[in-house]
N, C-alpha and C. Protein backbone atom coordinates (compact mmCIF):
# COMPACT_ATOMS: atom_id res chain seq x y z
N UNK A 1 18.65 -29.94 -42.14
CA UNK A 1 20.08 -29.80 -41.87
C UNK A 1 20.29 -29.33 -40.44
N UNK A 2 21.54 -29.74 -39.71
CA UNK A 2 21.60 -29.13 -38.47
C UNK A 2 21.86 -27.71 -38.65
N UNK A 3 21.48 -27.22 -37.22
CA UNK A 3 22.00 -25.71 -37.41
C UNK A 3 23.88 -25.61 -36.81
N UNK A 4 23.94 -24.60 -37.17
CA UNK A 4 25.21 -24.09 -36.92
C UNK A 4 25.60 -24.41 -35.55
N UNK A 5 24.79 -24.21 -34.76
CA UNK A 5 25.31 -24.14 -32.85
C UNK A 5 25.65 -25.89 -32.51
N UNK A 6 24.40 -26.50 -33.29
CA UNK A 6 24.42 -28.27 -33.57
C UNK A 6 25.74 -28.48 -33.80
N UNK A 7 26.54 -27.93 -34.89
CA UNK A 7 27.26 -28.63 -35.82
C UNK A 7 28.85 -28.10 -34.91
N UNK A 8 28.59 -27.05 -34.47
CA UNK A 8 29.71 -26.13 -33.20
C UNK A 8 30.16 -27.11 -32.32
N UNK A 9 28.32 -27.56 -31.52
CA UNK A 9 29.22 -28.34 -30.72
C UNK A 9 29.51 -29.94 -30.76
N UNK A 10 29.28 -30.63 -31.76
CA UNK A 10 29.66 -31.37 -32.43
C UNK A 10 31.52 -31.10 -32.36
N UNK A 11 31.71 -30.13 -33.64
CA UNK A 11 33.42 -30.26 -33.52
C UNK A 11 34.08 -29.60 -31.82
N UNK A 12 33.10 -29.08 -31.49
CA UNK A 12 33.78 -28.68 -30.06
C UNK A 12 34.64 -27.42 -29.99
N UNK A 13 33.73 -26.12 -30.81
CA UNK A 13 34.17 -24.76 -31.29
C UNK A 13 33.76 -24.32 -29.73
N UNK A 14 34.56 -23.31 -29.58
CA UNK A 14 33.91 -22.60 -28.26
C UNK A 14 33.07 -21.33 -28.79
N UNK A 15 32.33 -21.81 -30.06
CA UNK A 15 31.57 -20.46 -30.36
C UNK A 15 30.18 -21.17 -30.13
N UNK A 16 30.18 -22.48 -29.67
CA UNK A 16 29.00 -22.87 -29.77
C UNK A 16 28.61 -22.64 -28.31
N UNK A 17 26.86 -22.79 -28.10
CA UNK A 17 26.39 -22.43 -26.87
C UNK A 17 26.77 -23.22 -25.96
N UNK A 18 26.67 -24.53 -26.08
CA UNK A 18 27.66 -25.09 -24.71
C UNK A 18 29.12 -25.95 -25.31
N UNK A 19 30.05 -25.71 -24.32
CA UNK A 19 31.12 -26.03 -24.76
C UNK A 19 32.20 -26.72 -23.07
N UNK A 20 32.46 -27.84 -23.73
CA UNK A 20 32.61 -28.96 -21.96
C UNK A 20 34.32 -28.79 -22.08
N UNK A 21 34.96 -28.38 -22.70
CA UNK A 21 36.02 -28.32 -22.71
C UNK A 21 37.07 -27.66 -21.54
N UNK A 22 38.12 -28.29 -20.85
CA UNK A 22 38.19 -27.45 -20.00
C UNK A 22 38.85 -25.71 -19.66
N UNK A 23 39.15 -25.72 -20.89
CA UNK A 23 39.50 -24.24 -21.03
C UNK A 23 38.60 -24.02 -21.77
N UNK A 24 38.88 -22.46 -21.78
CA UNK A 24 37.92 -21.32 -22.65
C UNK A 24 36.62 -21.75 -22.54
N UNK A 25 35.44 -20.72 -22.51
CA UNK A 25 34.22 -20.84 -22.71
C UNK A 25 32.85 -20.44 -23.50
N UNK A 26 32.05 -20.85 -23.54
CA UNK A 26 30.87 -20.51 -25.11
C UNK A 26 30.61 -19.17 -24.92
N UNK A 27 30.82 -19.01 -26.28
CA UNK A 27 30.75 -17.71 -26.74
C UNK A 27 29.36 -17.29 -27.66
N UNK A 28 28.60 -18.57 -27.96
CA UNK A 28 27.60 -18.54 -28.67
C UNK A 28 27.76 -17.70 -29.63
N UNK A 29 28.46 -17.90 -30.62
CA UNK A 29 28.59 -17.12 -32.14
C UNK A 29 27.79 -17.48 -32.83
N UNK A 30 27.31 -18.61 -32.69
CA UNK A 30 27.56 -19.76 -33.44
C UNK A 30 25.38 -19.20 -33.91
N UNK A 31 24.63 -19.04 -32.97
CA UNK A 31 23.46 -18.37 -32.87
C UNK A 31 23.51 -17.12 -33.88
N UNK A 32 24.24 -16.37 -34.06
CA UNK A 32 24.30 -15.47 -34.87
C UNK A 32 25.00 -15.31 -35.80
N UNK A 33 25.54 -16.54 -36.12
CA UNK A 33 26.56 -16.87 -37.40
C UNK A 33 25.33 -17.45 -38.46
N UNK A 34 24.81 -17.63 -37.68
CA UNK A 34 23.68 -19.04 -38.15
C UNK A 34 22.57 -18.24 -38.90
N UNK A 35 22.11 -16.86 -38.19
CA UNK A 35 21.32 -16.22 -38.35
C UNK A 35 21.53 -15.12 -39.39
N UNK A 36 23.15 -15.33 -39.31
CA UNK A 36 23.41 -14.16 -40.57
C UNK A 36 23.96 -14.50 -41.92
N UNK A 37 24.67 -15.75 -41.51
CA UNK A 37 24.89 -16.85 -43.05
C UNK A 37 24.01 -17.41 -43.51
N UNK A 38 22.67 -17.94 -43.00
CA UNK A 38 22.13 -19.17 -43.83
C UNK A 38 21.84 -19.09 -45.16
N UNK A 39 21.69 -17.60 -45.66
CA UNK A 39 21.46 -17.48 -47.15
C UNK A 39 22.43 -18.03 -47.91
N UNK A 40 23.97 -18.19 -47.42
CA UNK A 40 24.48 -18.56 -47.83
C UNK A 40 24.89 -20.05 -48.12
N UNK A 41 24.53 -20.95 -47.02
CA UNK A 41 24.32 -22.38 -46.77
C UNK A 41 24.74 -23.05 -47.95
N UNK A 42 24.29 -22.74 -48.69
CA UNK A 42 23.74 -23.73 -50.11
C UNK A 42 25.09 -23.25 -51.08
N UNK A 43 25.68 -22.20 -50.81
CA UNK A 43 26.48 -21.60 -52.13
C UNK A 43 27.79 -22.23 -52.26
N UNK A 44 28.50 -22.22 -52.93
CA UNK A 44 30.06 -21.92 -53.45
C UNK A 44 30.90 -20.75 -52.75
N UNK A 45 30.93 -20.86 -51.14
CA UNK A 45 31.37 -19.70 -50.82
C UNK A 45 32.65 -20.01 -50.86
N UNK A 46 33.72 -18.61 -50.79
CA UNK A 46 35.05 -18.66 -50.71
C UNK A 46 35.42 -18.17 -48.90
N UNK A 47 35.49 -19.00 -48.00
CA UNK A 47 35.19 -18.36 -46.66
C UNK A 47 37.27 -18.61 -46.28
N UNK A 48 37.56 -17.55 -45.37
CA UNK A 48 38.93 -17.47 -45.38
C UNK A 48 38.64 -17.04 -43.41
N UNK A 49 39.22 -18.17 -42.75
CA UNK A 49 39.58 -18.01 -40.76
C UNK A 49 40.73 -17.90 -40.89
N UNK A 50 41.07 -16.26 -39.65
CA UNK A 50 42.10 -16.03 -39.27
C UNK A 50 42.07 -16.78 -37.75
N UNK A 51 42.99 -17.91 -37.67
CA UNK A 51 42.99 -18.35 -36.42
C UNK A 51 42.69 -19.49 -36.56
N UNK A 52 43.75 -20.78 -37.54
CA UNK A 52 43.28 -22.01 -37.75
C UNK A 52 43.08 -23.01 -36.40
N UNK A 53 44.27 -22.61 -35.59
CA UNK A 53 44.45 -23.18 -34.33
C UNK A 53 44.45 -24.59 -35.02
N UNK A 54 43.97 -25.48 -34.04
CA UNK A 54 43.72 -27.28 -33.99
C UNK A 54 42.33 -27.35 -35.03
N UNK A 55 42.07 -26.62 -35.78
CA UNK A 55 41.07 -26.96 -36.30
C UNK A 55 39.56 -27.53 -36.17
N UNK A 56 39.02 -26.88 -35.29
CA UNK A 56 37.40 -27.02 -34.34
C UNK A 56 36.67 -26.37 -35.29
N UNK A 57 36.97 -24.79 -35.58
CA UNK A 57 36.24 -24.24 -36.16
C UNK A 57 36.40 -24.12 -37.65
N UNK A 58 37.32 -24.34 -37.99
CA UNK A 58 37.40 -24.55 -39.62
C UNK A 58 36.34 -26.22 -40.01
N UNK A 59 36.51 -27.18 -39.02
CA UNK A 59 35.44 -28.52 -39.45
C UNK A 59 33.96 -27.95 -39.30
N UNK A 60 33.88 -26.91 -38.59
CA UNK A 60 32.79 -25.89 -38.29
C UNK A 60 32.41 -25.51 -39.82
N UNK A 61 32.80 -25.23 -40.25
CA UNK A 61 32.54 -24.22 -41.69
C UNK A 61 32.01 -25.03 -42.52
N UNK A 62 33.46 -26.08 -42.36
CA UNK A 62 33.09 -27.66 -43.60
C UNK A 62 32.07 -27.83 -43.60
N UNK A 63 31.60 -28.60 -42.63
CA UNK A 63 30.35 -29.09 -42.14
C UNK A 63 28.92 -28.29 -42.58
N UNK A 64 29.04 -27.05 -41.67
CA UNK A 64 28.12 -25.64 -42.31
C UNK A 64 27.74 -25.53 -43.97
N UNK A 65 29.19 -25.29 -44.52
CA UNK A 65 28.72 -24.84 -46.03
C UNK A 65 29.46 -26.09 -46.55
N UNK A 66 28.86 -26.97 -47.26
CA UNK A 66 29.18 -28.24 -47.72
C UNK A 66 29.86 -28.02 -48.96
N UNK A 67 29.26 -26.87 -49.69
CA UNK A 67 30.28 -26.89 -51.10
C UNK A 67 30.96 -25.41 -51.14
N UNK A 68 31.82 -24.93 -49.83
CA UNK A 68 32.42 -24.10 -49.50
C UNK A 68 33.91 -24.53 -49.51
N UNK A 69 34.95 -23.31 -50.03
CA UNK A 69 36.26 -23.87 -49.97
C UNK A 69 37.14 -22.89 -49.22
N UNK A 70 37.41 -23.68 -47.97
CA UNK A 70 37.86 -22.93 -46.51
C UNK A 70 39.42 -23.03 -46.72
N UNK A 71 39.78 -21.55 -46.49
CA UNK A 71 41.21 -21.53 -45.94
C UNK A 71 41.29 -20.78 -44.75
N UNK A 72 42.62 -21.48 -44.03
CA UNK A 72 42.52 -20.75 -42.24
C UNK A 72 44.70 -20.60 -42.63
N UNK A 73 44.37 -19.42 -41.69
CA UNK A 73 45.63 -18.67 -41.66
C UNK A 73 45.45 -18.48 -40.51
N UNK A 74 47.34 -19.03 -39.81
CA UNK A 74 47.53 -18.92 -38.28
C UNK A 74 48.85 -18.78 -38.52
N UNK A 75 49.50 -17.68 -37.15
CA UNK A 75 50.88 -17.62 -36.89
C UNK A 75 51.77 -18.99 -36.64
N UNK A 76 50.70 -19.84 -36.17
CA UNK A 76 51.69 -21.33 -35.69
C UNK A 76 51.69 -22.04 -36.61
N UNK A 77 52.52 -23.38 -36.93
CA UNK A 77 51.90 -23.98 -37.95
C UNK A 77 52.37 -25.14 -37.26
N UNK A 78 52.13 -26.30 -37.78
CA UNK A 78 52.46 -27.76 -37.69
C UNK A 78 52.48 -28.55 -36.88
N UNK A 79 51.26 -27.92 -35.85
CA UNK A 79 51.21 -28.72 -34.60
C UNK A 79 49.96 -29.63 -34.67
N UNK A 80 49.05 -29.58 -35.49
CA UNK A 80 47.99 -30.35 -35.68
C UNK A 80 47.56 -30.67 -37.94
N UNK A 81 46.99 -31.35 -38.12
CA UNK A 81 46.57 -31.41 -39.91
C UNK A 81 45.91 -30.38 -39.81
N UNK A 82 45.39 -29.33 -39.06
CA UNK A 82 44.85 -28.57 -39.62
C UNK A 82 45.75 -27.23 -39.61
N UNK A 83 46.60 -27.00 -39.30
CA UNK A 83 48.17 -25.78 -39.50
C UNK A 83 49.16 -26.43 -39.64
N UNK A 84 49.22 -27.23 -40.72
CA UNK A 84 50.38 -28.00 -41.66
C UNK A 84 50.18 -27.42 -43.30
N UNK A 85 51.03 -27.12 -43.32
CA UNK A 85 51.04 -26.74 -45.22
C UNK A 85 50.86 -28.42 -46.36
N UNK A 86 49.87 -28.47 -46.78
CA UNK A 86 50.16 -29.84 -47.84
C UNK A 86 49.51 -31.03 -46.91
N UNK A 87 49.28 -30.59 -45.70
CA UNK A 87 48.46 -31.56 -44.98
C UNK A 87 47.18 -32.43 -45.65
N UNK A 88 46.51 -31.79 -45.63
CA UNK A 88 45.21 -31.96 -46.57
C UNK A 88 44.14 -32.93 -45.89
N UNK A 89 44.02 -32.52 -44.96
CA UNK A 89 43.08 -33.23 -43.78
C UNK A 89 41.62 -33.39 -44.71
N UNK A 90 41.16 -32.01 -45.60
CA UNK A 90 39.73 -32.04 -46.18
C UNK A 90 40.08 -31.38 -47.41
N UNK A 91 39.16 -31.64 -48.79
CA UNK A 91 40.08 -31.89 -49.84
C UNK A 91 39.53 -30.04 -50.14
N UNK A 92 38.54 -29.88 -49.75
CA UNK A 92 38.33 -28.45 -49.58
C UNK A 92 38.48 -27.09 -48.56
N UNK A 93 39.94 -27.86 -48.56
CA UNK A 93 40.56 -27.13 -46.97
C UNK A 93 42.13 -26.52 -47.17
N UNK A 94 42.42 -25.42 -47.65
CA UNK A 94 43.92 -25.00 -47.20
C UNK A 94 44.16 -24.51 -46.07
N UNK A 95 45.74 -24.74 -46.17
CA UNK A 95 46.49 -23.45 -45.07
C UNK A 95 47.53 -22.91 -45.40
N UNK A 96 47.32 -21.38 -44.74
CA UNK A 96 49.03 -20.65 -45.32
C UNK A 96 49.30 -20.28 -43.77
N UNK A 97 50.41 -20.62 -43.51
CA UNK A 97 51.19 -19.98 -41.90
C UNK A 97 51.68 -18.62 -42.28
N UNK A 98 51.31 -17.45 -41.70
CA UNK A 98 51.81 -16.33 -41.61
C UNK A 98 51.31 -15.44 -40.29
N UNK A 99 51.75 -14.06 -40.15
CA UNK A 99 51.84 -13.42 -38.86
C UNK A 99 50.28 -12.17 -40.00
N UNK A 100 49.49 -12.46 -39.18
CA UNK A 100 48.73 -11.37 -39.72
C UNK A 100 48.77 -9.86 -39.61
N UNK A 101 49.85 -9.67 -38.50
CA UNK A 101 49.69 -8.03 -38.39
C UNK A 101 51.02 -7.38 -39.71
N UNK A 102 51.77 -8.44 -40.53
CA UNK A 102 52.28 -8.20 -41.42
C UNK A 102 51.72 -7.73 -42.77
N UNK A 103 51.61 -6.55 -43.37
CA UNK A 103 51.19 -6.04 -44.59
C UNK A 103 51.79 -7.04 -46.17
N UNK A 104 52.91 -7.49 -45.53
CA UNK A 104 53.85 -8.32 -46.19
C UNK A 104 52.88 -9.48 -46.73
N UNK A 105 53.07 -10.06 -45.65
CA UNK A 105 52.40 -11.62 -45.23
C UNK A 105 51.28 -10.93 -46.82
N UNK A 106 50.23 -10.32 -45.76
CA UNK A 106 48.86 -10.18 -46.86
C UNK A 106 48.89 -10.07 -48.11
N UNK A 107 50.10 -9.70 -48.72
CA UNK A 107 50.20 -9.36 -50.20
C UNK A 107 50.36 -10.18 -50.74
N UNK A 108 51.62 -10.99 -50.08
CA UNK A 108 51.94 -12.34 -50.76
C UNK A 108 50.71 -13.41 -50.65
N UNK A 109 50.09 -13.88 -49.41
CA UNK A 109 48.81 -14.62 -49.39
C UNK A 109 47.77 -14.17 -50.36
N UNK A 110 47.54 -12.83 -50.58
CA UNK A 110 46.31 -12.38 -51.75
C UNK A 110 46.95 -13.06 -52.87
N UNK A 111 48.01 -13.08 -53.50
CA UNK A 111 48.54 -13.19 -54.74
C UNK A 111 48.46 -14.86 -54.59
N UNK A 112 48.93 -15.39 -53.70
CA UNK A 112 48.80 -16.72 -53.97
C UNK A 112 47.42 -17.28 -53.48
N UNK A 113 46.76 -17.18 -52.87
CA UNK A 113 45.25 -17.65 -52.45
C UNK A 113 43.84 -17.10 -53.35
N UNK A 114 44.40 -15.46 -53.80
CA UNK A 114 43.49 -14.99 -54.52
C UNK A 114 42.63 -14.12 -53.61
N UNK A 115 41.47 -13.30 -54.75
CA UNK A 115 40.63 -12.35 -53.74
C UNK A 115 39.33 -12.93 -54.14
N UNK A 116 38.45 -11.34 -53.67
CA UNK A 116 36.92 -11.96 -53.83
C UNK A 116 36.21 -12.88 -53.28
N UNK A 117 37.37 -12.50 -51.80
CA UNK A 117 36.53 -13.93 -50.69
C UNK A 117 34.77 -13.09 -50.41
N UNK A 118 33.96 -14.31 -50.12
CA UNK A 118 32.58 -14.05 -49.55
C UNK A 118 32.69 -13.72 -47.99
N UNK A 119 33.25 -14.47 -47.15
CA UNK A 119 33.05 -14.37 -45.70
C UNK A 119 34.64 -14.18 -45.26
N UNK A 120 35.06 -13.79 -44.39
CA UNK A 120 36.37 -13.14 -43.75
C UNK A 120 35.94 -13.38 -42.27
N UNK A 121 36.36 -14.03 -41.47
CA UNK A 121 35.99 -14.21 -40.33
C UNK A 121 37.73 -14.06 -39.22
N UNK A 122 37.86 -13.21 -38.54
CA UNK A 122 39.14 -12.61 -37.94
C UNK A 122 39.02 -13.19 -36.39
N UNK A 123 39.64 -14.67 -36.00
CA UNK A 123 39.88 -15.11 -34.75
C UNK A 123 41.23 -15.11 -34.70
N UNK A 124 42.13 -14.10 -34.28
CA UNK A 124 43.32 -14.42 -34.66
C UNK A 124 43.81 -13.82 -33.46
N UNK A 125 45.25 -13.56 -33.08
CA UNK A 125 45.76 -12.72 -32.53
C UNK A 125 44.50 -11.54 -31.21
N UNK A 126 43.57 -11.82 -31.70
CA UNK A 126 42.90 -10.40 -31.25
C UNK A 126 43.62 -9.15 -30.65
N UNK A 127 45.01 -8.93 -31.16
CA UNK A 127 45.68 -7.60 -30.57
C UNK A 127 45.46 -6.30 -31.71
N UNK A 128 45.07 -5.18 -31.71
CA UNK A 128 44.49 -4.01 -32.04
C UNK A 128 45.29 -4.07 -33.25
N UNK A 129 46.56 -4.02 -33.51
CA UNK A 129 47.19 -4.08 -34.77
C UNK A 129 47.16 -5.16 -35.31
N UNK A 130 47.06 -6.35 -34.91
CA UNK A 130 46.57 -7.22 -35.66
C UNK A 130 45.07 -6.77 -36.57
N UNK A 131 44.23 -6.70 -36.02
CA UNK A 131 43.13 -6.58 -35.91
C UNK A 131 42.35 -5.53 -37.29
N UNK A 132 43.41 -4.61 -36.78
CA UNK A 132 42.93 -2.79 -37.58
C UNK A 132 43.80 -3.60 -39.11
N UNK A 133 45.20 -4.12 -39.18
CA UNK A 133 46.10 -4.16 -40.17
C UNK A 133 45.06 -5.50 -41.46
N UNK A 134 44.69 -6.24 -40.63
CA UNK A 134 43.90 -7.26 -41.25
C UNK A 134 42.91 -7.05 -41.77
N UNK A 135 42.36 -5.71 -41.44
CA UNK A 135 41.06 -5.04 -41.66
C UNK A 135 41.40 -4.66 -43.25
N UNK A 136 42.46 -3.34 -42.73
CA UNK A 136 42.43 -2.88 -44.00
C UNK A 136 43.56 -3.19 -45.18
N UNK A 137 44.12 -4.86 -44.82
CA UNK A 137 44.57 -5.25 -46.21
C UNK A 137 43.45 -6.18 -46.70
N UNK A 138 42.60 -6.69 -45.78
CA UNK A 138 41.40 -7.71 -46.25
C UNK A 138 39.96 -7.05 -47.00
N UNK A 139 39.74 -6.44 -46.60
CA UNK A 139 38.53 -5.50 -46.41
C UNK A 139 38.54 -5.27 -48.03
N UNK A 140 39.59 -4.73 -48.87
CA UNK A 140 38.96 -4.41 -50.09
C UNK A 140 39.36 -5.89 -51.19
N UNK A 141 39.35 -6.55 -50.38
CA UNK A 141 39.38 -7.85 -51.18
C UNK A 141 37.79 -8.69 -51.05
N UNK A 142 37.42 -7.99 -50.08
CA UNK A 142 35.96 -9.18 -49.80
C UNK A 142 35.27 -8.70 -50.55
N UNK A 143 34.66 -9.54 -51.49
CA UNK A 143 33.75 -9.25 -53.27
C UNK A 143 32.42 -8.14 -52.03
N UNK A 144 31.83 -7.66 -53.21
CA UNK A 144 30.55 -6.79 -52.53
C UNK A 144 29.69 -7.45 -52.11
N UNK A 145 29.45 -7.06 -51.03
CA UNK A 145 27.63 -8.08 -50.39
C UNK A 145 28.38 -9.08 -49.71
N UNK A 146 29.92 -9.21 -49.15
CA UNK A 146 30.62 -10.11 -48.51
C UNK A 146 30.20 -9.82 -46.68
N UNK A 147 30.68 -11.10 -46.50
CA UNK A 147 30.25 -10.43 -44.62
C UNK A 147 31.82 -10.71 -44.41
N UNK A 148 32.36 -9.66 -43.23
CA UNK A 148 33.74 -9.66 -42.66
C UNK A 148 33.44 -9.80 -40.77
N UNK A 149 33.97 -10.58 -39.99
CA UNK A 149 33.30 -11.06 -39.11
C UNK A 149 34.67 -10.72 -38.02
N UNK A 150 34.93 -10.15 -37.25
CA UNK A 150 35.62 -10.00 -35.68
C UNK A 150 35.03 -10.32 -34.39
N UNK A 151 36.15 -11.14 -33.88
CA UNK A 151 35.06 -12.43 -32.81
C UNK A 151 36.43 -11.69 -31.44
N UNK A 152 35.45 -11.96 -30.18
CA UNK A 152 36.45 -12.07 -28.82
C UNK A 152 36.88 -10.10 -28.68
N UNK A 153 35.86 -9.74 -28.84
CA UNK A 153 36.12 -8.11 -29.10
C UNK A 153 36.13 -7.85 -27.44
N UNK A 154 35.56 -8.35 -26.37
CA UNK A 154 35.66 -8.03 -25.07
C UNK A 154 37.18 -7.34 -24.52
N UNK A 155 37.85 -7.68 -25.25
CA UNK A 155 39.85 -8.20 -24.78
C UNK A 155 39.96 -6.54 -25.27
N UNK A 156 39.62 -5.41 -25.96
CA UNK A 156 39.27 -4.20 -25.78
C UNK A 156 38.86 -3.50 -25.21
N UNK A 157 38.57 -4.31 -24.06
CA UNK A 157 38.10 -2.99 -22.64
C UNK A 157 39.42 -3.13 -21.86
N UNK A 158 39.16 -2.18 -20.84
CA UNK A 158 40.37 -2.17 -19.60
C UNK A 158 41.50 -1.23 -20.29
N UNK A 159 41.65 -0.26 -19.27
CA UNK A 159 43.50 0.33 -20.15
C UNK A 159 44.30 -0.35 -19.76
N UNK A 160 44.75 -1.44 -18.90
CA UNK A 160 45.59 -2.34 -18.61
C UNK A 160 45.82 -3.90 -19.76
N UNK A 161 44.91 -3.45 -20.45
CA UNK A 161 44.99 -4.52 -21.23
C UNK A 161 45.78 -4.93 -22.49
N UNK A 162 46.85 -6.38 -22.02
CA UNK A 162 47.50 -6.21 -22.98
C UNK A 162 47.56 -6.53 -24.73
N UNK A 163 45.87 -6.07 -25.22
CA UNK A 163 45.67 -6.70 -26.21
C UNK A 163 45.52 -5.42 -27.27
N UNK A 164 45.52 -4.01 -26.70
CA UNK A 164 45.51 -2.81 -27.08
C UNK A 164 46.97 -2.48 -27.22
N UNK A 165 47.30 -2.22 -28.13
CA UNK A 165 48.75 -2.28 -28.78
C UNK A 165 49.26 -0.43 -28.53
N UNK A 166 50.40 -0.54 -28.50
CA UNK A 166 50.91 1.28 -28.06
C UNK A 166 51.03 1.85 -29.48
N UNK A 167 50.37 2.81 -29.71
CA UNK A 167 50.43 3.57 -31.21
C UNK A 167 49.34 3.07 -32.06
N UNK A 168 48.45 2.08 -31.54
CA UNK A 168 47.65 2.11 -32.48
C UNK A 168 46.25 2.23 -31.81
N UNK A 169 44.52 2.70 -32.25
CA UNK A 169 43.27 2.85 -32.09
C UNK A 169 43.14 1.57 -31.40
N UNK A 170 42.50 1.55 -29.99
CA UNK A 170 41.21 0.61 -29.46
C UNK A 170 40.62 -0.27 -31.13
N UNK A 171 40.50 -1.59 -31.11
CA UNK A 171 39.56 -1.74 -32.23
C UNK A 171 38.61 -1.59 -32.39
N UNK A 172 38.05 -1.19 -30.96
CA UNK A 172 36.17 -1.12 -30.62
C UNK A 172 36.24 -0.12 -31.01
N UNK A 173 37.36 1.01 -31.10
CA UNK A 173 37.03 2.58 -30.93
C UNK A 173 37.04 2.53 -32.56
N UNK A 174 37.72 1.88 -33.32
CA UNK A 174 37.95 1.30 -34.92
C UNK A 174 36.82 1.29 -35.71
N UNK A 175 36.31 0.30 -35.13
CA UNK A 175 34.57 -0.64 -35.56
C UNK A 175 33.51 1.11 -35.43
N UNK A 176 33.72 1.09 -34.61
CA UNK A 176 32.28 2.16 -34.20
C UNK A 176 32.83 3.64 -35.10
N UNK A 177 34.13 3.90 -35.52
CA UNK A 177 34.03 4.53 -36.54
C UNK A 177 33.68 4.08 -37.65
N UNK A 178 33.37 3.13 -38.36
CA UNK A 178 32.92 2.24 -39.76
C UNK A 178 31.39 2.74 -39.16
N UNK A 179 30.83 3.09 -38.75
CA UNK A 179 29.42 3.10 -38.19
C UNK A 179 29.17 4.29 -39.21
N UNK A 180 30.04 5.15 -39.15
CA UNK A 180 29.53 6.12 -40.34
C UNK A 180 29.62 6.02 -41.19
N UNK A 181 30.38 5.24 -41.68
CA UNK A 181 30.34 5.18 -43.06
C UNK A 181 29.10 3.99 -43.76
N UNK A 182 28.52 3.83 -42.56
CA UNK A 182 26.85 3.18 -43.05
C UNK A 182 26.24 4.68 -43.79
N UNK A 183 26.29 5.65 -43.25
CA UNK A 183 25.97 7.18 -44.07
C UNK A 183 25.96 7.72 -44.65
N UNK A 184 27.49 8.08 -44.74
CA UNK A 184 28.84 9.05 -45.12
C UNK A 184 29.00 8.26 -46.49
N UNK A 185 29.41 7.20 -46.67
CA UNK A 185 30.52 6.33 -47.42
C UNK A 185 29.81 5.81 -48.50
N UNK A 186 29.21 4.90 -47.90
CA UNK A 186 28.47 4.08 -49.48
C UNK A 186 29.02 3.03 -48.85
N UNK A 187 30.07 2.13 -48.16
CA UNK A 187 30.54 1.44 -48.09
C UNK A 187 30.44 0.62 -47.47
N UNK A 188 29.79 0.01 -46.85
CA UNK A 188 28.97 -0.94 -45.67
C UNK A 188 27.53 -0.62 -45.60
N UNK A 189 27.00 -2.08 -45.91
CA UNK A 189 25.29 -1.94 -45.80
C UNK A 189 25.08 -2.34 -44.35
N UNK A 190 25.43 -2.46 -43.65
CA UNK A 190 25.42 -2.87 -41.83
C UNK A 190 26.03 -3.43 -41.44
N UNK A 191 26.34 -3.19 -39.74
CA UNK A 191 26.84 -3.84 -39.13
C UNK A 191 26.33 -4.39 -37.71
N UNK A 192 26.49 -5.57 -37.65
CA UNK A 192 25.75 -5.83 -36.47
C UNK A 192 26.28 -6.66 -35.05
N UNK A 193 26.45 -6.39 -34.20
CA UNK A 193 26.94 -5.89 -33.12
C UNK A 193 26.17 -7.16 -31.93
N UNK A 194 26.89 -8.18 -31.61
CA UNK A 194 26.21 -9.08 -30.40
C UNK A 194 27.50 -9.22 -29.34
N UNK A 195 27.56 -9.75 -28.62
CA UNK A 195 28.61 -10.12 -27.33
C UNK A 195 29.59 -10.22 -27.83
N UNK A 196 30.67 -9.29 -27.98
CA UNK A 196 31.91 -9.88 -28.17
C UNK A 196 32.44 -10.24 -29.81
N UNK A 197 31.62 -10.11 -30.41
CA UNK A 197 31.23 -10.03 -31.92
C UNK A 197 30.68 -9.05 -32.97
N UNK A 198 31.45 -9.02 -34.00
CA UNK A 198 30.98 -7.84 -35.13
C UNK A 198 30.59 -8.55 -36.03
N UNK A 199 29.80 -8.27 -37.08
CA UNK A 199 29.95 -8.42 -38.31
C UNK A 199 29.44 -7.89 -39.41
N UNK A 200 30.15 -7.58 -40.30
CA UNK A 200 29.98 -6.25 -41.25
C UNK A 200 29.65 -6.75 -42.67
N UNK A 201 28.89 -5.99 -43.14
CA UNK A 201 28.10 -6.78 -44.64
C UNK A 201 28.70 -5.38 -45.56
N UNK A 202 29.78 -5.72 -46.39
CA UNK A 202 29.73 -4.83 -47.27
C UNK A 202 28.72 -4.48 -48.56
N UNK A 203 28.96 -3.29 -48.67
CA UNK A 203 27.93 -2.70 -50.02
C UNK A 203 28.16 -3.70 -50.79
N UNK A 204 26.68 -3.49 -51.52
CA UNK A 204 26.82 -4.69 -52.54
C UNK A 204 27.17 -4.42 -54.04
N UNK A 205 27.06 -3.06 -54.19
CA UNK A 205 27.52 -1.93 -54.94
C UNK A 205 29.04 -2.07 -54.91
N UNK A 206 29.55 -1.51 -54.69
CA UNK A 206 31.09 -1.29 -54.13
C UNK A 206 32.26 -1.83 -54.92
């Protein structure tokens, strides 16, 4: 089977190692997505992207986990089949349009999409309340032994930066508190930490 970075730049994700597109640039996720999913490859996962955009990286997933059933949630909707409601570009593919830093939004999407997702992967918004709010309405929905994944974490440095929201925690400063509770908590079996990328394996206990 190809690997993940193969199959990246194939749909033309900018998580893959090279990426010809003329905006934005490789972020190589795609190397350590690869390295931390493959157990999963083969399964029935329930995988849920914040950040459907034009759909690069959701054909990313398809492709990846073949008998996986992907939903992507984005603030925009209806500019491409892949952020259209009823579109149905892939028959194992939804979408719900909503604003993720809404508590709202999340309640109603859990109730209608359901919980007990496996993978949670957060390309969205990357602004701190987005970020922290998505955390903790998602977070106790991902079944135990789930991975929860935050991509483009760089946009957290600088105090000029306008991706750090007024009244709410740095998300980096966020993440690196969950570090104790690898200890303290019971509640996260690791987290692991590459360029610009998190990703957190909850207890499998839990």
């Amino acid at each position: 089977m190809d690997s993940l970075d193969t199959i990246a730049q194939r749909c033309q994700t900018d998580r893959a190692t090279v990426f010809t597109r003329t905006w934005g640039k490789p972020h190589g996720y795609s190397v350590h997505y690869d390295r931390l999913f493959s157990p999963l490859r083969d399964q029935p996962v329930k995988l849920l992207e914040i950040g459907a955009a034009s759909g690069e990286g959701i054909q990313m997933w398809l492709q990846y986990f073949p008998k996986a059933q992907v939903t992507g949630v984005d603030v925009v909707s209806k500019t491409n089949p892949w952020n259209t409601p009823g579109s149905n570009p892939d028959p194992r593919y939804r979408f719900c349009q909503g604003d993720q830093s809404c508590t709202t939004f999340w309640a109603c999407f859990l109730a209608d999409f359901g919980k007990d997702w496996d993978i949670i992967i957060d390309d969205g918004g990357h602004y701190s309340n987005q970020i922290i709010t998505t955390f903790q309405c998602l977070w106790p929905e991902l079944r135990p032994g789930g991975l929860y994944a935050i991509e483009d974490l760089g946009v957290s440095y600088g105090a000029g930066s306008v991706f750090l929201t007024d009244g709410w925690p740095n998300h980096m400063d966020f993440l690196k508190s969950k570090l104790d509770e690898i200890n303290c908590a019971d509640s996260i079996e690791w987290m692991n930490f590459s360029k610009e990328l998190a990703v957190i394996k909850k207890a499998s206990h839990v």
